[in-house]
Protein backbone atom coordinates (compact mmCIF):
# COMPACT_ATOMS: atom_id res chain seq x y z
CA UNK A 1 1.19 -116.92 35.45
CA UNK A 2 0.95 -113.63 33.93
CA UNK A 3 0.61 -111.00 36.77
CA UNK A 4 -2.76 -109.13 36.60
CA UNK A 5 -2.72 -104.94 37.56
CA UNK A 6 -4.76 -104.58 40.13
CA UNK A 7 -7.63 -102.00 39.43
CA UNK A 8 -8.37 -98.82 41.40
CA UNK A 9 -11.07 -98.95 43.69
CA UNK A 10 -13.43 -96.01 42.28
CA UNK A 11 -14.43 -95.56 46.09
CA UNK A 12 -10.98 -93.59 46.14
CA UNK A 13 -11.47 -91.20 43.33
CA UNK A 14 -11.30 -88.17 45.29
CA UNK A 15 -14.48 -86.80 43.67
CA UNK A 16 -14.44 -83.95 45.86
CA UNK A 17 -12.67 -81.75 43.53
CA UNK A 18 -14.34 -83.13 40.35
CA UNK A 19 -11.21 -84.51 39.20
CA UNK A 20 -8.35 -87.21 40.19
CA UNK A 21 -6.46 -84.92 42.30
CA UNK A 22 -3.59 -86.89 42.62
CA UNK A 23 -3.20 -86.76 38.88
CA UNK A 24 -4.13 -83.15 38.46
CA UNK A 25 -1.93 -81.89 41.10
CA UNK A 26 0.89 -84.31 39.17
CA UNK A 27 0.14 -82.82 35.64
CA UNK A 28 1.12 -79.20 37.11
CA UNK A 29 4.21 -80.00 39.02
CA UNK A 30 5.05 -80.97 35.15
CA UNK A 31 4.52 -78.27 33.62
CA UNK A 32 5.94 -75.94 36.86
CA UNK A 33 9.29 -77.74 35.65
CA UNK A 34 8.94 -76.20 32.13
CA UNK A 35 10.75 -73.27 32.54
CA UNK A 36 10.41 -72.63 28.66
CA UNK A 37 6.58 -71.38 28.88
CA UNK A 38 4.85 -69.61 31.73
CA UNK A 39 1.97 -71.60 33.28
CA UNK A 40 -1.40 -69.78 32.14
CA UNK A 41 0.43 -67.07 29.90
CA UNK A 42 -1.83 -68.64 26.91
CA UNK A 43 -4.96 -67.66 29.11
CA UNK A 44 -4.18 -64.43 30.17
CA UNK A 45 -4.65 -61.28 27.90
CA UNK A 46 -4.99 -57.40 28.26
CA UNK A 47 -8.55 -57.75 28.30
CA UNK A 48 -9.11 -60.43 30.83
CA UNK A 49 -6.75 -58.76 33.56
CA UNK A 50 -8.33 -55.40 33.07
CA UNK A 51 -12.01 -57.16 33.59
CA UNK A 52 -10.53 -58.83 37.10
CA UNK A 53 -9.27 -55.88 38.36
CA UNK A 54 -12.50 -54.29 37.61
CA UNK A 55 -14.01 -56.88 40.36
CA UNK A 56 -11.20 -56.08 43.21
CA UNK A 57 -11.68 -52.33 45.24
CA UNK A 58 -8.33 -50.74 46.06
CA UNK A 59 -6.97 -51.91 48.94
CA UNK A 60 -8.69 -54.44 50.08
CA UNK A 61 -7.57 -57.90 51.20
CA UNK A 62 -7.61 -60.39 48.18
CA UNK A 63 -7.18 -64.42 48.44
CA UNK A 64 -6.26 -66.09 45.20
CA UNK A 65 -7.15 -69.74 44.46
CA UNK A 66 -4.64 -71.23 42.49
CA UNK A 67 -1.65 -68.81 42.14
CA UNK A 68 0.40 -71.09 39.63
CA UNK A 69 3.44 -69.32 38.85
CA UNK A 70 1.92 -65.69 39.53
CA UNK A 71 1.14 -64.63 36.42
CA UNK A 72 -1.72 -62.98 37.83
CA UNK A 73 -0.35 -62.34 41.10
CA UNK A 74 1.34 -59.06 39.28
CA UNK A 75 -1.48 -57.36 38.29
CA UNK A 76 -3.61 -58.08 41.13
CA UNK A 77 -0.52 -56.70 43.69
CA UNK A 78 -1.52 -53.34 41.87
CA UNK A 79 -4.80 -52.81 43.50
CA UNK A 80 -5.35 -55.12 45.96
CA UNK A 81 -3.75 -53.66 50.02
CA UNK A 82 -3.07 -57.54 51.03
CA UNK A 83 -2.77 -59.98 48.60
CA UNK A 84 -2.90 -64.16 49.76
CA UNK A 85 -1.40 -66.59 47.33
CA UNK A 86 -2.59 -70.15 47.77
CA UNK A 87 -1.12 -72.60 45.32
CA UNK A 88 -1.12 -76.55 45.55
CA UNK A 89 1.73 -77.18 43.94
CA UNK A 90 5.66 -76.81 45.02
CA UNK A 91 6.71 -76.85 41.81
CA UNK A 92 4.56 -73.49 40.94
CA UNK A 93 5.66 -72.13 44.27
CA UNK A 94 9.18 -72.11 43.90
CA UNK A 95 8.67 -70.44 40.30
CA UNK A 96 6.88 -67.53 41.84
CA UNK A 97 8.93 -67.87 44.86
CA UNK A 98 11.77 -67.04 42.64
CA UNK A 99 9.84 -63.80 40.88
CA UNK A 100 10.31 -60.66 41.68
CA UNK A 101 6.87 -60.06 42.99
CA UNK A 102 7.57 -62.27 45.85
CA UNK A 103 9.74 -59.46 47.68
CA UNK A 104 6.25 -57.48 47.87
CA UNK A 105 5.59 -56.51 51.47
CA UNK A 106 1.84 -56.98 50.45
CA UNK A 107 2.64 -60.28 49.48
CA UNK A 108 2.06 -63.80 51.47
CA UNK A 109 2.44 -66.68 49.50
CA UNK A 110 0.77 -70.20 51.00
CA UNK A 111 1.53 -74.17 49.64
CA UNK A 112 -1.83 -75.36 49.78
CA UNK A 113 -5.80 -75.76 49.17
CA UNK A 114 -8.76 -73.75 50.11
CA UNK A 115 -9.40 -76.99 52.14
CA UNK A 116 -6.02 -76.06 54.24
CA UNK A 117 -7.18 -72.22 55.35
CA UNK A 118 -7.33 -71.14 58.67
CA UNK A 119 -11.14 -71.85 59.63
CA UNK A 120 -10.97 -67.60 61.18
CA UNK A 121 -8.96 -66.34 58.15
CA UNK A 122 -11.24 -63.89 56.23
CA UNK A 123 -10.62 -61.78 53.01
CA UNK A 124 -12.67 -59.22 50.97
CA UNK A 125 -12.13 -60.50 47.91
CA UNK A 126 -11.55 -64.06 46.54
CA UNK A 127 -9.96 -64.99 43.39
CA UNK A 128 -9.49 -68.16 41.39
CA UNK A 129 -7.20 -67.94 38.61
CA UNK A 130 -5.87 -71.13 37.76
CA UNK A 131 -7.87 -73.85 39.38
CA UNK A 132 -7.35 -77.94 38.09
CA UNK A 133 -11.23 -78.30 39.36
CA UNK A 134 -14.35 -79.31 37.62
CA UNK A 135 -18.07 -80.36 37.65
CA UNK A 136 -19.40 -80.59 41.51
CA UNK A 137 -16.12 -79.45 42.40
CA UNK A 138 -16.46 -75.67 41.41
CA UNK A 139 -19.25 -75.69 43.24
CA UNK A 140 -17.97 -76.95 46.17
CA UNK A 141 -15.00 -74.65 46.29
CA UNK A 142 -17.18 -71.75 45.50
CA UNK A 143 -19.46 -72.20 48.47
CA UNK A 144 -16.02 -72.79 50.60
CA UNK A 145 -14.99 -69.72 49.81
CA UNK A 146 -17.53 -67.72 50.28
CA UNK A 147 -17.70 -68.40 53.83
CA UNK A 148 -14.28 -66.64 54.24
CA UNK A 149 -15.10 -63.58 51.70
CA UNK A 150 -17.61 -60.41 52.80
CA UNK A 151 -17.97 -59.25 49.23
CA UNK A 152 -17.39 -61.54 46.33
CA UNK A 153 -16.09 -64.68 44.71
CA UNK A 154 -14.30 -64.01 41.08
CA UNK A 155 -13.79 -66.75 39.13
CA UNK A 156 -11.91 -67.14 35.80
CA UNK A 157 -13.16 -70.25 33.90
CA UNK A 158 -12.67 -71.59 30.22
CA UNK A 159 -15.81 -71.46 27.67
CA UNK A 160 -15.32 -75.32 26.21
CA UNK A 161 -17.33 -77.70 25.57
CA UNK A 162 -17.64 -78.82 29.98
CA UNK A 163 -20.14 -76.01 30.08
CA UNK A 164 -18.74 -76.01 33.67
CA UNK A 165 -19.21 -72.14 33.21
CA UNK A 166 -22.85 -72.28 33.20
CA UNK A 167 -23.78 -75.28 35.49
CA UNK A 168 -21.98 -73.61 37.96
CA UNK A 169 -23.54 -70.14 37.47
CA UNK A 170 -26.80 -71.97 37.40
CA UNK A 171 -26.23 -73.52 40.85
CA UNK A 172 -25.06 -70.45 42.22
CA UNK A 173 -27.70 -68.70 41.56
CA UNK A 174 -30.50 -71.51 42.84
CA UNK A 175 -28.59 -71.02 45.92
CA UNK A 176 -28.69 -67.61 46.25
CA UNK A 177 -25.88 -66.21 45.28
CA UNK A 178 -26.14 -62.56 43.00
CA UNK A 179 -24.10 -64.02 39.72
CA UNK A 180 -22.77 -61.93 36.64
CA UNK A 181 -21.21 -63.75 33.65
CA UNK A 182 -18.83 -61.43 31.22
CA UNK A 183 -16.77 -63.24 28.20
CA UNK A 184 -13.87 -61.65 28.10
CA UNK A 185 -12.83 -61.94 24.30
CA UNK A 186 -9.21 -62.07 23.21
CA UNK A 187 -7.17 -61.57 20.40
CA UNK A 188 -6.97 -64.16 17.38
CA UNK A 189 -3.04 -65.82 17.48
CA UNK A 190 -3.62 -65.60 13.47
CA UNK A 191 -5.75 -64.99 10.65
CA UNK A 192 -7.53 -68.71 10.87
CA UNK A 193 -7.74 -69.22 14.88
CA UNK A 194 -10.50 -68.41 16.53
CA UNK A 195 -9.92 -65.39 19.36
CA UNK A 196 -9.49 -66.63 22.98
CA UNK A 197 -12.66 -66.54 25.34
CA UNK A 198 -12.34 -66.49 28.80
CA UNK A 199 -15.98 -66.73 31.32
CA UNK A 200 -15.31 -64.33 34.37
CA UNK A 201 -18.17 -65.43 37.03
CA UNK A 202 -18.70 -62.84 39.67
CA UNK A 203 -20.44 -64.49 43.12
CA UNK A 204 -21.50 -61.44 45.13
CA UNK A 205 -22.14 -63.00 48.89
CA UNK A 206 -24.52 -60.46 50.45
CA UNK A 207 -27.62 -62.65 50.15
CA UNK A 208 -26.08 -65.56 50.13
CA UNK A 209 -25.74 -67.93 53.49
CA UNK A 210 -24.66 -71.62 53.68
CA UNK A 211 -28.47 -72.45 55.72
CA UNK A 212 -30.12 -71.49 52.75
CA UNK A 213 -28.70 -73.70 50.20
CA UNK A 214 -31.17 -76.16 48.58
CA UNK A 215 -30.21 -79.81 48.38
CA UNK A 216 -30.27 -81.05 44.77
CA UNK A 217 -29.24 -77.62 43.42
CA UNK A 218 -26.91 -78.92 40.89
CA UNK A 219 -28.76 -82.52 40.22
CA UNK A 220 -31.22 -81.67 37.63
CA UNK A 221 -28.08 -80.74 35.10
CA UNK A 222 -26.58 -83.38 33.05
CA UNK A 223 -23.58 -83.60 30.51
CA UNK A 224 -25.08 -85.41 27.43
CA UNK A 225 -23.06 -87.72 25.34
CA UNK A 226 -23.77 -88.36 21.65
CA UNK A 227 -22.45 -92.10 20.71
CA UNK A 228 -22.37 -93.59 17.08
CA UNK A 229 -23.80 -96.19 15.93
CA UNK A 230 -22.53 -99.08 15.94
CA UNK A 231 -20.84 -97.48 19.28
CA UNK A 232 -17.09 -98.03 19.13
CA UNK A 233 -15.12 -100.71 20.91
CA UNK A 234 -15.35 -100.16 24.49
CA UNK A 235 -17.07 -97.00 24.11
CA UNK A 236 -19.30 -98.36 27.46
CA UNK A 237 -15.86 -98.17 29.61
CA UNK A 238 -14.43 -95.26 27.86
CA UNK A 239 -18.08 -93.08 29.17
CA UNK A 240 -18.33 -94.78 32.95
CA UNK A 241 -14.19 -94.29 33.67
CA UNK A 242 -15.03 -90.18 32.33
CA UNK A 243 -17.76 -90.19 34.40
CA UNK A 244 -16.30 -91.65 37.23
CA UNK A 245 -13.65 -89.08 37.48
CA UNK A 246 -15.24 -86.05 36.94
CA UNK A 247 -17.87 -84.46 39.58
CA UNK A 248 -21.08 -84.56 37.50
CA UNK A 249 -24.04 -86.01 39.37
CA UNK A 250 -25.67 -87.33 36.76
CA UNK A 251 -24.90 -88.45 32.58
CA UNK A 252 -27.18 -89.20 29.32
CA UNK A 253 -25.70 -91.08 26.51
CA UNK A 254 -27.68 -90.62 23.29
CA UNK A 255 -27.40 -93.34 20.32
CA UNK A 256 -29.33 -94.84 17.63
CA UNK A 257 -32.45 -96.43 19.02
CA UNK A 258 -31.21 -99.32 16.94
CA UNK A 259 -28.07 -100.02 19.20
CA UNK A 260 -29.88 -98.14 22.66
CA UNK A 261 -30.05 -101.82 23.82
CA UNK A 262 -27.02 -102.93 23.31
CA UNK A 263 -25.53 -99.83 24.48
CA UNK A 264 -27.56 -99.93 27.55
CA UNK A 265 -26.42 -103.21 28.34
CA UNK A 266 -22.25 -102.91 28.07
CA UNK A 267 -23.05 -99.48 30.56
CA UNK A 268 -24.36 -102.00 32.75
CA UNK A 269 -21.32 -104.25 32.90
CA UNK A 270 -19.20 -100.96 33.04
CA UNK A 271 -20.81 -99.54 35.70
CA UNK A 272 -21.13 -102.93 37.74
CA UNK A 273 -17.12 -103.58 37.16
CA UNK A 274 -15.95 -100.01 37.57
CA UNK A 275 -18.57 -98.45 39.69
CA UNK A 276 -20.69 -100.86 41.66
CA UNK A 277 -22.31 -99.16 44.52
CA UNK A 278 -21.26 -95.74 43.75
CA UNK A 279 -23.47 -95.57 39.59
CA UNK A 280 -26.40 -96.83 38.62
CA UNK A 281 -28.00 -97.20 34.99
CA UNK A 282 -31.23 -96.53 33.60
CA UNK A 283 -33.40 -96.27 29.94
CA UNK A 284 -34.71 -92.76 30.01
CA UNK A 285 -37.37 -91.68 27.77
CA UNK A 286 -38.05 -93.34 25.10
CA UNK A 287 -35.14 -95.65 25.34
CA UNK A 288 -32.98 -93.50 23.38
CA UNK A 289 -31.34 -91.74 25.68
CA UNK A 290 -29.19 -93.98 29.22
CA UNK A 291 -28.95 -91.96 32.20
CA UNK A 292 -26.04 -92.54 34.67
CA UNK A 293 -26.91 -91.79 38.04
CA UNK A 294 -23.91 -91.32 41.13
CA UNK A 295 -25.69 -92.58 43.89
CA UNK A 296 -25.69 -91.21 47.06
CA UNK A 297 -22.79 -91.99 49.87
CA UNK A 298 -24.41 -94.43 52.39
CA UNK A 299 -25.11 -92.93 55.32
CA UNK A 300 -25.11 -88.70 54.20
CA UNK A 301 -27.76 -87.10 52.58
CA UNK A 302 -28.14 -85.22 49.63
CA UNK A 303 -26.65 -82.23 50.85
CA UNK A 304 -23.46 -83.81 52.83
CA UNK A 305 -22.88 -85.49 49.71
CA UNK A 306 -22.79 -82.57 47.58
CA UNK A 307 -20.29 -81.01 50.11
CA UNK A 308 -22.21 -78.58 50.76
């Protein structure tokens, strides 16, 4: 008898972070062992680091979220008086272990997550440079951190198609915190590609307190999906595994009303195979349009199970 592979329980997705962690956290010990290419160096620009350090006073004490390799960790040693560097992965951390920066007396470098801080440590100034998270969990790591910050939570995001840029501003500001958005525009790498954007979202904390955060803040948003019709083979499992491992609350899948039905029907067998207890499927509208719904965790309410 052929052997069957046993399926992942989607109860231990770690949805916390909006992404597989175990996976993410793989994909960059990768690419730390490329010693060909620096982590990030396609991200970073003149422009973008001169916009960062516009965010950061002189001399104050700085946390950054996601060091990588510390291609950041440079420029930010220039102005900041005590500089953290948390980074997940060892591979990363030997790389910028290895740098010169490291001998910086300013300098102390940290294996780890914003989950694995010091509950007393505090900082002026947080920074996340080069984070693997997405969906809900920006937001949660946002409102993390700004329990340990007493001015401001910088954030360096990509402008694709996620939107991740602007749900998240959108939440932050529904729960109070004072938001700016810049785009940070690049240079083109030739004549036919488009220039490099970069989102730089600015959380100032002053107003903000973790009481005052409203349940549902991020609920209301949903991705939307645009399927073909006829929908592609296996199109159904293709949108519930996506969904399943990202951090969104909530999905609509948009199709032809003339294969909605059908449509609506293989999500149903998706979500009961892949996701039973944790999804659930519904017609929206006019029966165009399927919402997927994450249900809440049994026994937490809305709040507790935004991780807030």
């Amino acid at each position: 008898m052929k052997e069957r592979k046993r399926r992942s329980n989607p109860a231990d997705i770690p949805y916390d972070h909006g992404v597989p962690l175990e996976s993410a956290l793989a994909r960059r010990e990768m690419l730390a062992n490329k010693y060909d290419r620096e982590f990030g160096k396609e991200r970073v620009f003149p422009a973008l680091i001169d916009a960062l350090l516009e965010e950061v006073p002189a001399g104050c004490s700085v946390l950054e979220v996601g060091a990588a390799t510390g291609i950041l960790t440079r420029p930010l040693l220039e102005v900041a008086g005590r500089l953290t560097a948390l980074e997940p992965s060892a591979g990363m951390l030997r790389r910028l272990l290895s740098s010169d920066v490291a001998t910086s007396p300013k300098l102390r470098i940290t294996q780890g997550m914003a989950e694995d801080l010091p509950e007393d440590e505090m900082y002026d100034v947080a920074v996340v440079t080069f984070t693997p998270r997405r969906g809900l969990g920006l937001m949660r790591l946002l409102t993390q951190l700004a329990t340990r910050v007493e001015q401001r939570v910088v954030m360096l995001l990509d402008d694709d198609p996620s939107m991740d840029w602007a749900y998240l501003a959108r939440g932050a500001a529904i729960q109070g915190f004072e938001v700016r958005l810049r785009f940070i525009h690049g240079p083109a790498s030739s004549l036919v590609d488009a220039a490099k954007r970069t989102v730089l979202l600015t959380a100032e904390v002053a107003e903000w307190t973790p009481s005052a955060v409203p349940t549902g803040g991020w609920t209301l948003d949903a991705r939307e999906i645009r399927v073909p019709f006829p929908p592609p083979r296996g199109a159904a499992t293709r949108i519930v595994r996506y969904f399943l491992a990202g951090g969104d609350r909530a999905l609509f899948v948009v199709t032809d009303p003339r294969g909605a039905d059908r449509l609506h029907g293989n999500l149903r067998t998706a979500v009961h195979r892949l996701g039973k207890d944790e999804l659930t499927v519904r017609k929206h509208g006019d029966g165009e349009a399927i919402q997927i719904v994450r249900l809440p965790k049994a026994g937490t309410t809305e709040l507790e199970d935004a991780g807030l």
